[in-house]
PDB file of N, CA and C in Angstrom:
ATOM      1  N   UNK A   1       5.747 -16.176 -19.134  1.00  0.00           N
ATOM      2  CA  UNK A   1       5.436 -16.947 -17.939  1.00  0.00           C
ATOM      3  C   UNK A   1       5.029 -18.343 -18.378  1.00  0.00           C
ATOM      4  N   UNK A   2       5.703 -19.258 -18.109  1.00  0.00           N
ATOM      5  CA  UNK A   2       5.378 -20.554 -18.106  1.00  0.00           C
ATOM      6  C   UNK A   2       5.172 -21.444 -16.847  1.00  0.00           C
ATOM      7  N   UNK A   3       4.254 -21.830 -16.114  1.00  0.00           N
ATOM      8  CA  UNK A   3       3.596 -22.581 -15.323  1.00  0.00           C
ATOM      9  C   UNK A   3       2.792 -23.689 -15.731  1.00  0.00           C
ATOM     10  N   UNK A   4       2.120 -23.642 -16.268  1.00  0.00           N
ATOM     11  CA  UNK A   4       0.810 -24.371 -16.832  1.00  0.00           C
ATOM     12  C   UNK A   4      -0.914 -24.320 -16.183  1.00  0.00           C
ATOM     13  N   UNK A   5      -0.843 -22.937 -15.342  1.00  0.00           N
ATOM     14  CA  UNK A   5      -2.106 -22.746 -14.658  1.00  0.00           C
ATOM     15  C   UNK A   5      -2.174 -21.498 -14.995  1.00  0.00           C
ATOM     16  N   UNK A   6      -3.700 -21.259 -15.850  1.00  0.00           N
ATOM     17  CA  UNK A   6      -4.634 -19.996 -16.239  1.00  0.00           C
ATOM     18  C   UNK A   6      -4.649 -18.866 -14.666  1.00  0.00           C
ATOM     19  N   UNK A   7      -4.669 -19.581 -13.864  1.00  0.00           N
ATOM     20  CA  UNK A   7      -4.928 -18.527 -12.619  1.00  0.00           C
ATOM     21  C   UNK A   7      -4.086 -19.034 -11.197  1.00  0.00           C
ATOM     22  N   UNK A   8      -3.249 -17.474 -11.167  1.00  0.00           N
ATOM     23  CA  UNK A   8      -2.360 -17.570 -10.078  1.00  0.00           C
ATOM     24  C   UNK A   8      -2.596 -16.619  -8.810  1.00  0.00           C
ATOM     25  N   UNK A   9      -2.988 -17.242  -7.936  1.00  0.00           N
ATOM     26  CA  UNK A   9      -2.850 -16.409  -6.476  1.00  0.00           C
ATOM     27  C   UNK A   9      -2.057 -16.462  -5.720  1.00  0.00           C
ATOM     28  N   UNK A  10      -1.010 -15.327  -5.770  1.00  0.00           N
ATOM     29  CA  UNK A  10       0.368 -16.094  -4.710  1.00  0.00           C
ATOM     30  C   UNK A  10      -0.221 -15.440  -3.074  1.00  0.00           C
ATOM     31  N   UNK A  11       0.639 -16.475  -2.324  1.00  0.00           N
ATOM     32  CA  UNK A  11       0.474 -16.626  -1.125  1.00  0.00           C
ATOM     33  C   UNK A  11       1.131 -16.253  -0.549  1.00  0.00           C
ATOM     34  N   UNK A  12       1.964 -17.159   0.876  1.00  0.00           N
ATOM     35  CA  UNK A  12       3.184 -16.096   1.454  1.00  0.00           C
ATOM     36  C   UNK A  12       4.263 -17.073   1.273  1.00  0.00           C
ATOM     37  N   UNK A  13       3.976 -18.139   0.446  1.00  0.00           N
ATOM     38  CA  UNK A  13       5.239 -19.069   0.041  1.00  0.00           C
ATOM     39  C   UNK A  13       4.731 -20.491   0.346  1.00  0.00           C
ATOM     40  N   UNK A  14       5.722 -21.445  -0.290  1.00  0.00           N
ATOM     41  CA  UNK A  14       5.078 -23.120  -0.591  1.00  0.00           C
ATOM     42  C   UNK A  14       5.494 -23.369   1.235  1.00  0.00           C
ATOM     43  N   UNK A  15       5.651 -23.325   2.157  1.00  0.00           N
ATOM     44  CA  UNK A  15       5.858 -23.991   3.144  1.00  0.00           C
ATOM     45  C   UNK A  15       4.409 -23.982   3.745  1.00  0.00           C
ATOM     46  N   UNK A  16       3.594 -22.702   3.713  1.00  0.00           N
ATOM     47  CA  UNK A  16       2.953 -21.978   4.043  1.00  0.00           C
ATOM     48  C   UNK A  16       1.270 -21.597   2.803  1.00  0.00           C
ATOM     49  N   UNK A  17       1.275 -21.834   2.119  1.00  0.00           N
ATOM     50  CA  UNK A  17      -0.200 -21.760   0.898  1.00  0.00           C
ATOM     51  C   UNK A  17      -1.136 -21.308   1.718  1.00  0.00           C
ATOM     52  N   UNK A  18      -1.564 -21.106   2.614  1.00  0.00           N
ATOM     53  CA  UNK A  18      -2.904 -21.013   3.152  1.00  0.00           C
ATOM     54  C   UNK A  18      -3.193 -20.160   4.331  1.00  0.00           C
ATOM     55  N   UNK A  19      -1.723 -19.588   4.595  1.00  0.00           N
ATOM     56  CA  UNK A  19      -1.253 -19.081   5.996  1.00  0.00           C
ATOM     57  C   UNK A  19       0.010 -18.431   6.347  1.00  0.00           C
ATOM     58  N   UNK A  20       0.141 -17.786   7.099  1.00  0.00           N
ATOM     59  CA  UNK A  20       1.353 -16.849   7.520  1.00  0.00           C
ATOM     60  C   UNK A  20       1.261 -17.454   9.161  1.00  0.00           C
ATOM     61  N   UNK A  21       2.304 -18.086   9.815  1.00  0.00           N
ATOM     62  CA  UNK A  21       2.815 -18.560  11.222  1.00  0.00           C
ATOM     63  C   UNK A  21       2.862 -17.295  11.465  1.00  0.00           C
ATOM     64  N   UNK A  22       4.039 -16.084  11.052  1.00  0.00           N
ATOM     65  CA  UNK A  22       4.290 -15.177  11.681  1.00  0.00           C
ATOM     66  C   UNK A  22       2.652 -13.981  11.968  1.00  0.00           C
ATOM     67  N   UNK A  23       2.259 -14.068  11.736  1.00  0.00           N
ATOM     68  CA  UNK A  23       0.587 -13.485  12.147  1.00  0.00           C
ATOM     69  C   UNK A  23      -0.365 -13.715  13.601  1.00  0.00           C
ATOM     70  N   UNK A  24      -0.830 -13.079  14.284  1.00  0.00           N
ATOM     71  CA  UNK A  24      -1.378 -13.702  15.408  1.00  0.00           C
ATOM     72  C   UNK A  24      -2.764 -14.436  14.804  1.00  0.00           C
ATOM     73  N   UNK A  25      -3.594 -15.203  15.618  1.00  0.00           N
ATOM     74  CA  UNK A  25      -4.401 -16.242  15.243  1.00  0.00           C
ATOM     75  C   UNK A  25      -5.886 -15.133  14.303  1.00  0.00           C
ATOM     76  N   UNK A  26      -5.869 -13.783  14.965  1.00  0.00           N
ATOM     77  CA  UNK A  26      -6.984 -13.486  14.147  1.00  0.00           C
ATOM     78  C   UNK A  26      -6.852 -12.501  12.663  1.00  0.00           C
ATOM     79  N   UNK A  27      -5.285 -12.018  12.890  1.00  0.00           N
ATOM     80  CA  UNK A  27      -4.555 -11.538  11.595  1.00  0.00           C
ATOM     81  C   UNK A  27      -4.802 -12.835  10.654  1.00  0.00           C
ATOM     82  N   UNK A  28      -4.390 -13.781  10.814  1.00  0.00           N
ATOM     83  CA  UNK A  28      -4.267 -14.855  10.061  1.00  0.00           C
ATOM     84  C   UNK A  28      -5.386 -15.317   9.504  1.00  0.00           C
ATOM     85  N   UNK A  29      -6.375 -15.200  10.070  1.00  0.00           N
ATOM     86  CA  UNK A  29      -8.285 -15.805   9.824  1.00  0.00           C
ATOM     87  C   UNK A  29      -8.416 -14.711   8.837  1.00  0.00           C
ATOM     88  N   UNK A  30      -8.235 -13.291   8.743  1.00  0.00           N
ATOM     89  CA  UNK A  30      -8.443 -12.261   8.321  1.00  0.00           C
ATOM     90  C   UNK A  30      -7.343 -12.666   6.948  1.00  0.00           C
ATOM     91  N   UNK A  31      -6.345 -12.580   7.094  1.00  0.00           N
ATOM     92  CA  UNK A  31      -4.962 -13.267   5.909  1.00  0.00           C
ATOM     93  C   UNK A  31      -6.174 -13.977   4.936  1.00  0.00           C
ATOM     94  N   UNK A  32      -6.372 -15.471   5.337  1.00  0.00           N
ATOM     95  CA  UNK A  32      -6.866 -16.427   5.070  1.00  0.00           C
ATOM     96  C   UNK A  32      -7.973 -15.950   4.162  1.00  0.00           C
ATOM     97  N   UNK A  33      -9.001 -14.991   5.179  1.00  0.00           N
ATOM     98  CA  UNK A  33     -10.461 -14.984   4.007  1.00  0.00           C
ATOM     99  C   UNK A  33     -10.074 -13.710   3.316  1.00  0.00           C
ATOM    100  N   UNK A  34      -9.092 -12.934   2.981  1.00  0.00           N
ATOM    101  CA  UNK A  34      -8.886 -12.332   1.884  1.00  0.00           C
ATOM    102  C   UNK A  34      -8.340 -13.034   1.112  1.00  0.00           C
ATOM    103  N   UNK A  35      -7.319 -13.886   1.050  1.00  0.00           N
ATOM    104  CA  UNK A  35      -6.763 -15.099   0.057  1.00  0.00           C
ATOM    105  C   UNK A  35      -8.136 -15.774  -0.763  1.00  0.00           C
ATOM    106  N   UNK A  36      -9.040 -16.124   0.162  1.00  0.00           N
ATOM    107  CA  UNK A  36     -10.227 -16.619  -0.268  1.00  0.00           C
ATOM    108  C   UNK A  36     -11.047 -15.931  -1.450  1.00  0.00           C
ATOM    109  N   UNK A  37     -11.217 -15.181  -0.903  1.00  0.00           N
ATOM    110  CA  UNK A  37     -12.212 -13.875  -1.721  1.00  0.00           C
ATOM    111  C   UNK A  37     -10.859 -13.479  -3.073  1.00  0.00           C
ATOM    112  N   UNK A  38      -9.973 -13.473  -2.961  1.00  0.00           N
ATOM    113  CA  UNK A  38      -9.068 -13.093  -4.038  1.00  0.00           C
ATOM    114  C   UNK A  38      -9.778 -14.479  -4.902  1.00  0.00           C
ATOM    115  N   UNK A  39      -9.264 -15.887  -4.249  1.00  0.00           N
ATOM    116  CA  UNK A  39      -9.196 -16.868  -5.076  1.00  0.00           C
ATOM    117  C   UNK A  39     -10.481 -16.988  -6.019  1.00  0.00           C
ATOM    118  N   UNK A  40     -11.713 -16.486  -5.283  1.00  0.00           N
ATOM    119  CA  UNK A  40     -12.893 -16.565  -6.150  1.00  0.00           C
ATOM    120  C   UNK A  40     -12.951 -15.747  -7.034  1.00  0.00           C
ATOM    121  N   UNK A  41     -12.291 -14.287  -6.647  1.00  0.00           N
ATOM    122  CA  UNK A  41     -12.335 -13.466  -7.826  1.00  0.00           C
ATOM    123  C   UNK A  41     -11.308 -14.110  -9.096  1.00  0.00           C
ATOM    124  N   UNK A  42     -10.516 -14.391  -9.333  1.00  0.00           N
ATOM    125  CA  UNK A  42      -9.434 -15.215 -10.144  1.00  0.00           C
ATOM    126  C   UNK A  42     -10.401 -16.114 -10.980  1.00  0.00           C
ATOM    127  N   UNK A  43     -11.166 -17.413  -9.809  1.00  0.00           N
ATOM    128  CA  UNK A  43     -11.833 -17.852 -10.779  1.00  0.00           C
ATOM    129  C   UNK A  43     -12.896 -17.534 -11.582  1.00  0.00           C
ATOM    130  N   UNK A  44     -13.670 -16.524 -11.407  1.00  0.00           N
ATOM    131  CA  UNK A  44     -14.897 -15.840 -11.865  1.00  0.00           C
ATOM    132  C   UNK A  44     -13.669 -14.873 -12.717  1.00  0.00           C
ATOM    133  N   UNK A  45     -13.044 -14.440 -12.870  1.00  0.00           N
ATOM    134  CA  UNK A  45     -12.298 -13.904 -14.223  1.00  0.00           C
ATOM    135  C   UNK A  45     -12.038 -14.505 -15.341  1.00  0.00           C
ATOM    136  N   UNK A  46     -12.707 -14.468 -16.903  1.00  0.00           N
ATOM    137  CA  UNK A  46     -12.191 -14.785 -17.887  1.00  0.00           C
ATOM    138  C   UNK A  46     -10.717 -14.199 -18.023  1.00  0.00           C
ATOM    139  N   UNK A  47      -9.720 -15.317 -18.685  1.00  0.00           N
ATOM    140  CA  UNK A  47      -8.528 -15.213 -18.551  1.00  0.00           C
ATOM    141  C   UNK A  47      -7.966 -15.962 -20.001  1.00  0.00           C
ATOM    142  N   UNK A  48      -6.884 -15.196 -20.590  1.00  0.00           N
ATOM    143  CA  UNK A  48      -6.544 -15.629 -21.729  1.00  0.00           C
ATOM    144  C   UNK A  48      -4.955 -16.263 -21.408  1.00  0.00           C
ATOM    145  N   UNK A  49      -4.419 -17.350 -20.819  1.00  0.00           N
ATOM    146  CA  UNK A  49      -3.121 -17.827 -20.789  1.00  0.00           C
ATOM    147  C   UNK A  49      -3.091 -17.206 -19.348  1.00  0.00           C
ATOM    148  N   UNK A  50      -1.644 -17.522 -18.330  1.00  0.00           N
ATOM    149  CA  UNK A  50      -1.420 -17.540 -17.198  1.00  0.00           C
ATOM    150  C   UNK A  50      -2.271 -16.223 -16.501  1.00  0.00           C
ATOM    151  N   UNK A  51      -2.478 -16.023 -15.728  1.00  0.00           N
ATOM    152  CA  UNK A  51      -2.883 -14.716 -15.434  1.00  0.00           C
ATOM    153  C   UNK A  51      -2.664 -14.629 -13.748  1.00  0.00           C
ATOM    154  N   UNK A  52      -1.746 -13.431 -12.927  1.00  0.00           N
ATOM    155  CA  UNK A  52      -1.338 -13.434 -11.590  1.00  0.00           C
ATOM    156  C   UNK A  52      -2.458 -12.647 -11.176  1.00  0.00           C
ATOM    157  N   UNK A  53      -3.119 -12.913 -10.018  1.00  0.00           N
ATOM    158  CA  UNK A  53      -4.219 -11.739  -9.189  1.00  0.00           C
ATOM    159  C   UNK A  53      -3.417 -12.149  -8.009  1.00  0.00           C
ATOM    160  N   UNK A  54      -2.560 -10.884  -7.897  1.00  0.00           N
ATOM    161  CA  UNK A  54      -1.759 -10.308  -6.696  1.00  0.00           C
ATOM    162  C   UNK A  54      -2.248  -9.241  -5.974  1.00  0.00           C
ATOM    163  N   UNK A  55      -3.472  -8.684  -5.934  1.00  0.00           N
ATOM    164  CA  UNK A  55      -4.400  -7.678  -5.416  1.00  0.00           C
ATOM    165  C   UNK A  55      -3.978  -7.825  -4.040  1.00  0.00           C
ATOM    166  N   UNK A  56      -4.273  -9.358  -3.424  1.00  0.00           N
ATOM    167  CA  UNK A  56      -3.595  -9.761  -2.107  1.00  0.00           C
ATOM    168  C   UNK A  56      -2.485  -9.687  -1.334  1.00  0.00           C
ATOM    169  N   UNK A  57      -1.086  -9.896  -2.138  1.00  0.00           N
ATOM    170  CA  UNK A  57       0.154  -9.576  -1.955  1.00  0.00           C
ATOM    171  C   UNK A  57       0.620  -8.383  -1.860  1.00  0.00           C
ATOM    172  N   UNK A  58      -0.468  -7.312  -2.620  1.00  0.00           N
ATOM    173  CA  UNK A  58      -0.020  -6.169  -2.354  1.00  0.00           C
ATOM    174  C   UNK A  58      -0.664  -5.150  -1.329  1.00  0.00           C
ATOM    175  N   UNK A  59      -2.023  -5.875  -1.134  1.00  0.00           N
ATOM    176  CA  UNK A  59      -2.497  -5.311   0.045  1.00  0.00           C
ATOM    177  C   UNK A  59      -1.943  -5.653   1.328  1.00  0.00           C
ATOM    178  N   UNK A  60      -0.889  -6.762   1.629  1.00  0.00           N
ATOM    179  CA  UNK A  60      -0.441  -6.772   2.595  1.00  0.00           C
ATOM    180  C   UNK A  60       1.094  -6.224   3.210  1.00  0.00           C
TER     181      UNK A  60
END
């Protein structure tokens, strides 16, 4: 894996980073603060070279 970032949280795609349109407004708030809570866990992980926390992607 070559990127150049220690910590990766994928999302639901680059149009979109922060959010899913197809979601109603409180699916999406809910989307959103699990993305969140992933992202903090990622950074509070020591990490040796790229590392994916997809915990999120697969819970959905």
């Amino acid at each position: 894996m070559r990127v150049g970032a220690p910590r990766i949280v994928p999302t639901r795609g680059i149009p979109y980073p922060t959010g899913d349109p197809s979601l109603e407004p409180e699916q999406e708030r809910e989307w959103r603060r699990l993305l969140l809570e992933q992202a903090l866990v990622a950074l509070g992980t020591a990490v040796r070279g790229p590392t994916v926390f997809d915990e999120l992607t697969k819970a959905a």
